[in-house]
Protein backbone atom coordinates (compact mmCIF):
# COMPACT_ATOMS: atom_id res chain seq x y z
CA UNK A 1 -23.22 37.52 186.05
CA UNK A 2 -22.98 40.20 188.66
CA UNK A 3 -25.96 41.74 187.08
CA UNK A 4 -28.18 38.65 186.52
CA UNK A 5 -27.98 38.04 190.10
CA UNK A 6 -28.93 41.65 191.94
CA UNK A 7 -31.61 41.82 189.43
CA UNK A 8 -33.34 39.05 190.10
CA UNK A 9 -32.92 39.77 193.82
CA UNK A 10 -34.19 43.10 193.39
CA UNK A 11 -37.31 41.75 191.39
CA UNK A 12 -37.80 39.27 194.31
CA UNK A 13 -37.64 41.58 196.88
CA UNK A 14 -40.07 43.96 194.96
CA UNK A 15 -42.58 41.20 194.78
CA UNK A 16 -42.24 40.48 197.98
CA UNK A 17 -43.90 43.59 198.76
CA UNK A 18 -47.74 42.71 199.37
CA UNK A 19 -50.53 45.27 197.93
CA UNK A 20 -53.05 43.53 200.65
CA UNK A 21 -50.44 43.99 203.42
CA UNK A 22 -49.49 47.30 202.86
CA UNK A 23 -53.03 48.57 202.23
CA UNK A 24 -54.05 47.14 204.90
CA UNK A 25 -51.55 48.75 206.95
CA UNK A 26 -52.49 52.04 206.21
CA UNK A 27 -56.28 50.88 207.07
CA UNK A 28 -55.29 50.33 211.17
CA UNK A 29 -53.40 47.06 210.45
CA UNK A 30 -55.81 45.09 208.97
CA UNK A 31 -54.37 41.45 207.74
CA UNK A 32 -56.58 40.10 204.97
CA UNK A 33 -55.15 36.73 205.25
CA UNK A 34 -57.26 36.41 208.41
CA UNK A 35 -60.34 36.94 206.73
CA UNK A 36 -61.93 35.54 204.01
CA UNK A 37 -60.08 32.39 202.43
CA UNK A 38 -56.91 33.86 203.82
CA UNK A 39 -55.00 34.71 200.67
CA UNK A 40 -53.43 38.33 200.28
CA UNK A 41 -54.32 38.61 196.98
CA UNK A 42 -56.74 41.13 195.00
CA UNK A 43 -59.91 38.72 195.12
CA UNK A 44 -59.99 38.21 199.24
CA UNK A 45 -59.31 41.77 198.75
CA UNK A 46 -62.35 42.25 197.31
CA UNK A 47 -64.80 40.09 199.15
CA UNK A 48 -63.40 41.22 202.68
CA UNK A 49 -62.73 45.10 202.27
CA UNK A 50 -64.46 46.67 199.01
CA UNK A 51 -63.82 47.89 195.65
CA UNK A 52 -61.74 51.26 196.63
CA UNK A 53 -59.33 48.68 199.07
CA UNK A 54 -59.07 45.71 196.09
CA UNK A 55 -58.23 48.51 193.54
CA UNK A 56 -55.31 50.02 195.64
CA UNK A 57 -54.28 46.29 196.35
CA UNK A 58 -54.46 45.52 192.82
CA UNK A 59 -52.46 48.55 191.64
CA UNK A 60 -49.76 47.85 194.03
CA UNK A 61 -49.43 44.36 192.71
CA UNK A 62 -49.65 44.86 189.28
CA UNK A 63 -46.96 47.79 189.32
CA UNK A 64 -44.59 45.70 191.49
CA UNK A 65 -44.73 43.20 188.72
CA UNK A 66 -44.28 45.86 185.90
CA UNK A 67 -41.20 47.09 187.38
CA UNK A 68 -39.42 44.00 188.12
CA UNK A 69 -39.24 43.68 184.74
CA UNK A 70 -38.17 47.02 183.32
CA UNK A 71 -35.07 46.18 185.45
CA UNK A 72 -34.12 44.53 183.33
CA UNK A 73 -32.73 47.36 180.95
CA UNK A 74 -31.74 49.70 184.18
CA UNK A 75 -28.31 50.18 184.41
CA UNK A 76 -27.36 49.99 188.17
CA UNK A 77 -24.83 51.94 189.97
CA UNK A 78 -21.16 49.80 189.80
CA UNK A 79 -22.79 47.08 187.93
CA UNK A 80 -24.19 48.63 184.28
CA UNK A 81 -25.36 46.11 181.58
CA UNK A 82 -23.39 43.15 181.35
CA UNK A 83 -22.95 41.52 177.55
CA UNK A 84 -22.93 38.36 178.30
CA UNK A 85 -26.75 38.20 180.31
CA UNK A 86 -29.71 37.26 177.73
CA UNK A 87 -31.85 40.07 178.22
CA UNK A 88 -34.21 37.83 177.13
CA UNK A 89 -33.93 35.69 179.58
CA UNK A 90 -32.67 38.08 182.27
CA UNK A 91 -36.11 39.56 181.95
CA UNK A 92 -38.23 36.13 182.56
CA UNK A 93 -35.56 35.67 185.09
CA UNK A 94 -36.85 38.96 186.99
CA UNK A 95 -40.30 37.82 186.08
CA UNK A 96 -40.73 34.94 188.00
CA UNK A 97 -38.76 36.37 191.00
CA UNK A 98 -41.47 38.92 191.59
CA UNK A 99 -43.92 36.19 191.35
CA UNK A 100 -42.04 34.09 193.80
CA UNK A 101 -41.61 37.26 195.90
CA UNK A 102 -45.70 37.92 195.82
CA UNK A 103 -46.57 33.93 196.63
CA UNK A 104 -43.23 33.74 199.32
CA UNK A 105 -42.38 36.97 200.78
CA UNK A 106 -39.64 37.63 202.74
CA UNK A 107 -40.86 40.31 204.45
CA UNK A 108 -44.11 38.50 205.50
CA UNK A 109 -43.15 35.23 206.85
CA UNK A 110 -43.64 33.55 202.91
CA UNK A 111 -46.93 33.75 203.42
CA UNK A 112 -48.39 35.79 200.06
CA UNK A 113 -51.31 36.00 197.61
CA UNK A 114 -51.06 33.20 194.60
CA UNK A 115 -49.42 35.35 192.02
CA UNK A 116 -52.13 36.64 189.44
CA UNK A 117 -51.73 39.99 190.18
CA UNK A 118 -48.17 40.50 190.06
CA UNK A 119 -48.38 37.97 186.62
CA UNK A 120 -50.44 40.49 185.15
CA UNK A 121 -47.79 43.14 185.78
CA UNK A 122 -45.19 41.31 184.25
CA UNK A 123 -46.65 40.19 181.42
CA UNK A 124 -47.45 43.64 180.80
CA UNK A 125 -43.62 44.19 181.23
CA UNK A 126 -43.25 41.23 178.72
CA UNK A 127 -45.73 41.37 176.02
CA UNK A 128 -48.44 43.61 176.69
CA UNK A 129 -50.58 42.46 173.79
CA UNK A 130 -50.73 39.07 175.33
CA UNK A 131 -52.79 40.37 177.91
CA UNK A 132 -55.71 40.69 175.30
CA UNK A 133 -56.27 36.54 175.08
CA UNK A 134 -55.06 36.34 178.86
CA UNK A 135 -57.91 38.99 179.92
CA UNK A 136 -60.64 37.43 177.36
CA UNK A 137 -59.97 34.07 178.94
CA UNK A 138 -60.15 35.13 182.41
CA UNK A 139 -63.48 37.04 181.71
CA UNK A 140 -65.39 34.67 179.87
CA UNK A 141 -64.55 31.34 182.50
CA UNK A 142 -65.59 33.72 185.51
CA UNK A 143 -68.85 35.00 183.30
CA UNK A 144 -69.35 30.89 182.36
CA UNK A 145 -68.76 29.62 185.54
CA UNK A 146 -68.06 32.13 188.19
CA UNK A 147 -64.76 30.43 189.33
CA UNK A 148 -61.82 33.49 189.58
CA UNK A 149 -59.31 30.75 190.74
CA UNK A 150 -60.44 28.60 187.61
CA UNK A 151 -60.47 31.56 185.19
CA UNK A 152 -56.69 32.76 187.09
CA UNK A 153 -55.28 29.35 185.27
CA UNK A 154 -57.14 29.12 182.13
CA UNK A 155 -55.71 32.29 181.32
CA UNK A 156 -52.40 31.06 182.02
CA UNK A 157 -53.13 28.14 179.45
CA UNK A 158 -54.15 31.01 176.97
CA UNK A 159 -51.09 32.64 177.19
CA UNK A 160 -48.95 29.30 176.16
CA UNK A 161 -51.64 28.68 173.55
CA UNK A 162 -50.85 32.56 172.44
CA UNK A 163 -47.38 32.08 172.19
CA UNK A 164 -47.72 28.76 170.26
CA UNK A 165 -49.97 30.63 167.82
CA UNK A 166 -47.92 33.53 167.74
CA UNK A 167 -44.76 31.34 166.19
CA UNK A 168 -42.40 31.08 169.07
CA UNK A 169 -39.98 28.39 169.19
CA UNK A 170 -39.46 25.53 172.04
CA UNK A 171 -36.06 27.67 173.20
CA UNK A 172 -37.67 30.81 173.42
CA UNK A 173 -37.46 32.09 177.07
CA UNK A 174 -41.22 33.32 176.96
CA UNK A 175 -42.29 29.69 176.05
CA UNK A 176 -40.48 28.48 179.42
CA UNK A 177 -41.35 31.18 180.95
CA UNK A 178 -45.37 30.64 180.05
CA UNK A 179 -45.20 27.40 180.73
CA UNK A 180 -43.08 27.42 183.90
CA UNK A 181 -45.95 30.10 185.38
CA UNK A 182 -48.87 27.81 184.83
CA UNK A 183 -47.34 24.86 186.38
CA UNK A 184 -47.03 27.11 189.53
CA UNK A 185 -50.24 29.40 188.92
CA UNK A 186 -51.96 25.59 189.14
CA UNK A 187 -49.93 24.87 192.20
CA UNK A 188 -50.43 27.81 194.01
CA UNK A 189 -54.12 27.26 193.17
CA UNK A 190 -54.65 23.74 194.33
CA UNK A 191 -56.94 24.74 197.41
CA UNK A 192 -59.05 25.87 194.77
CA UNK A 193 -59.11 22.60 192.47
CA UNK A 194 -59.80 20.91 195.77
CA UNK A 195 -62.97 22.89 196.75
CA UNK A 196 -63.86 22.89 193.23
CA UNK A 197 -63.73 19.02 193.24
CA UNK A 198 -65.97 19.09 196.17
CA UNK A 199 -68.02 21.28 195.21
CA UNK A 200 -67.79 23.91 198.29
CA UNK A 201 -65.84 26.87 195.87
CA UNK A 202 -67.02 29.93 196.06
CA UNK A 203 -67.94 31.92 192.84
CA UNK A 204 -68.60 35.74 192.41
CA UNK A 205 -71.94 35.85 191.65
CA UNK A 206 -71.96 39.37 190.14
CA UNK A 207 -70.35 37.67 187.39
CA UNK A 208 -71.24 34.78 187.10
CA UNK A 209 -73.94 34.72 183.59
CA UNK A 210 -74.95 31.44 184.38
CA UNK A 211 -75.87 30.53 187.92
CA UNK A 212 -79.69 29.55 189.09
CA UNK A 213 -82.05 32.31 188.97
């Protein structure tokens, strides 16, 4: 159990490390969550800095994800593989630690980005032909209604509904797992559902197929 536990620590910590943050560092200390709608994700990223900036933040968050989950077949120094861990479920385990880690980081007072990024990266850990629906889904809500946030948790929905198709049974770990991460994706969201209620969200226009002309 040794293992299980300094894994999913690791994977934590790793998420915890914030693409916006760090680029932003090496920019002369700019702090994205002062500008825009204050997240420190890849779409504030975007609207507050620029393409080059979002694309570095991105990559970051993406990999950090990635990683946490290819931990899951490292052997570590003094602790190797144990037998009795699920890697199965070891590697959702490191999964949603790095998504934790990105939404509450410990090395940035818990205040992160909402966790699509890093979700990406470990899905692409996971399954990586599960990002094909994911991706579609996300696409066509922002190019039908120019909502990212809205399009961020459809996806999620289309990887459950992907899963489902795919045959997976109610025990699998990726079925939790999928689950587990939309429930959260929704929560950590929530501002967004708000602003969409009331009608003051924003939508990227450059997208968006749909809006007046």
């Amino acid at each position: 159990m040794l293992e299980l536990g300094v894994k999913i620590l690791i994977a934590y910590l790793l998420g915890s490390l914030l693409g916006g943050l760090i680029v932003g560092q090496l920019r002369g200390g700019v702090d994205i969550r002062t500008l825009g709608s204050g997240n420190a994700g890849g779409t504030n990223a975007l609207r507050t800095q620029g393409p080059v900036f979002a694309a570095w933040v991105m990559l970051i968050d993406v990999g950090k994800g990635w990683l946490a989950v290819r931990l899951t077949d490292v052997s570590l120094p003094g602790i190797g593989l144990d037998p009795l861990v699920s890697r199965d479920w070891l590697a959702v385990g490191c999964a949603t630690a790095a998504v934790l880690g990105h939404v509450f980081p410990i090395w940035y007072g818990f205040r992160g980005g909402k966790g699509a990024a890093t979700l990406v990266g470990v899905l692409l850990g996971l399954q990586p032909m599960a990002l094909v629906p994911v991706l579609l889904t996300w696409l066509g809500i922002v190019l039908l209604s120019g909502f990212v946030g809205l399009a961020t948790m459809l996806a999620c929905v289309a990887y459950v509904v992907f899963l489902l198709v795919s045959g997976v049974t109610l025990s699998d770990p990726l079925l939790s797992f999928g689950v587990a991460m939309t429930l959260f994706v929704c929560f950590t969201h929530r501002s967004n559902i708000e602003r969409m209620r009331a009608g003051t969200e924003h939508r990227l226009h450059r997208l968006w197929l749909l809006r007046p002309r």
